[in-house]
C-alpha atoms as a PDB file:
ATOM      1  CA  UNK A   1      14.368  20.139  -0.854  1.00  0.00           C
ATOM      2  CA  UNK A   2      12.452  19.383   2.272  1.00  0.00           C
ATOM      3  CA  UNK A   3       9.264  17.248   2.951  1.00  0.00           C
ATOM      4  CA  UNK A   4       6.614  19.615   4.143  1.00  0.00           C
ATOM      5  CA  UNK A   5       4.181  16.884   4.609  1.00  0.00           C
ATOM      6  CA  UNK A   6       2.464  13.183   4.046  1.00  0.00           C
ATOM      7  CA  UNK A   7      -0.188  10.763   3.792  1.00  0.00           C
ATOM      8  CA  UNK A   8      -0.447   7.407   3.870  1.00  0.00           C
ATOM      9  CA  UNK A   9      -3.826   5.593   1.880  1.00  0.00           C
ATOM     10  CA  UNK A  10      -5.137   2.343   2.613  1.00  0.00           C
ATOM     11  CA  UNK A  11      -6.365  -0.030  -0.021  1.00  0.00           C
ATOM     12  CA  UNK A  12      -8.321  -3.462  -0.158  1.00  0.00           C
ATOM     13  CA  UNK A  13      -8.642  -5.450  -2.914  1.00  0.00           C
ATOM     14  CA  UNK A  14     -10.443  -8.558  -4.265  1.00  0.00           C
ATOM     15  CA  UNK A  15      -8.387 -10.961  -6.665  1.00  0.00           C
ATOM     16  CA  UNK A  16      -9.923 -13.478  -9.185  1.00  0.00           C
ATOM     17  CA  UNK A  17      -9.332 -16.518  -6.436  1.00  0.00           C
ATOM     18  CA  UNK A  18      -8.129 -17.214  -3.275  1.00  0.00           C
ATOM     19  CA  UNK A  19      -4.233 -16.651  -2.525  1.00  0.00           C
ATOM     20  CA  UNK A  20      -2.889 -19.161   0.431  1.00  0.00           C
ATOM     21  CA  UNK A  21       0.620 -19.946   1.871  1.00  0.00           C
ATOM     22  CA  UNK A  22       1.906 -22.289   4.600  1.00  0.00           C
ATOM     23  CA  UNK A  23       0.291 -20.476   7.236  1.00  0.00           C
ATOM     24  CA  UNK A  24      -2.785 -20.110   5.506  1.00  0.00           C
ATOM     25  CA  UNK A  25      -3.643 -22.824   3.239  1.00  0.00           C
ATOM     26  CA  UNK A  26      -7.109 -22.166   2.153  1.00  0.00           C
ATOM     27  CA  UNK A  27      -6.017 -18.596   0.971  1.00  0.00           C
ATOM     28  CA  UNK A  28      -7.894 -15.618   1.091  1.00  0.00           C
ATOM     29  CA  UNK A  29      -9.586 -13.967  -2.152  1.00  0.00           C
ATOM     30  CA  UNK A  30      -8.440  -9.920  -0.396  1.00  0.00           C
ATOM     31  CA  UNK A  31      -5.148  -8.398  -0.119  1.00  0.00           C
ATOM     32  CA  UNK A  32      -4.426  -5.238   1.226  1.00  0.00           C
ATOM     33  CA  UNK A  33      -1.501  -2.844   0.870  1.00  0.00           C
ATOM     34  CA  UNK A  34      -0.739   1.094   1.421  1.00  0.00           C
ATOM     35  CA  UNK A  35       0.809   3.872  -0.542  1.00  0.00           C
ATOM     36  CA  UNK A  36       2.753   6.632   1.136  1.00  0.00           C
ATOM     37  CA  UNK A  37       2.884  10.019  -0.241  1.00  0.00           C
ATOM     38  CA  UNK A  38       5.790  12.437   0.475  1.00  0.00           C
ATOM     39  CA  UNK A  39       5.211  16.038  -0.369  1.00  0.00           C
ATOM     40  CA  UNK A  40       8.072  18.199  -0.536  1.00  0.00           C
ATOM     41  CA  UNK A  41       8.501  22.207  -0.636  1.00  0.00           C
ATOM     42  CA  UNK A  42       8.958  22.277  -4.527  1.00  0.00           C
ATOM     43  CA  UNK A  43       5.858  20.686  -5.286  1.00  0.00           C
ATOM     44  CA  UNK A  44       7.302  16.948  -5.852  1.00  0.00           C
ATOM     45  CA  UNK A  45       5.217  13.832  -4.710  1.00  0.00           C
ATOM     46  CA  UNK A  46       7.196  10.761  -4.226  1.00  0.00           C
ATOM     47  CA  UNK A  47       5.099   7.429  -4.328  1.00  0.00           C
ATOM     48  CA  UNK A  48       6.458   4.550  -2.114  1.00  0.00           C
ATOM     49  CA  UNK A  49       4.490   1.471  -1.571  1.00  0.00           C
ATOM     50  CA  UNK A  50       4.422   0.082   2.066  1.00  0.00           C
ATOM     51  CA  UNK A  51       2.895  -3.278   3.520  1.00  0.00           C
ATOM     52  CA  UNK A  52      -0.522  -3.937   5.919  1.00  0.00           C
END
């Protein structure tokens, strides 16, 4: 099995209420993470989530 190819999507969301931590107290009501998708030559697509 080889990867023939891949794409990586983008997503922004808005929670119920702000989200904060020590660097940013007040929080933020958006978070944003990506999805990588791995094609291979038998037709599989692996999923693997990623960071911003």
């Amino acid at each position: 099995m080889k990867i023939t190819g891949y794409r990586l999507e983008k997503y922004i969301v808005k929670m119920d209420r702000p989200i904060g931590d020590a660097n940013y107290p007040s929080g933020d009501n958006l978070s944003s993470f990506g999805l990588l998708f791995l094609e291979t030559d038998e037709g599989i697509t692996g999923i693997a989530p990623g960071g911003n």
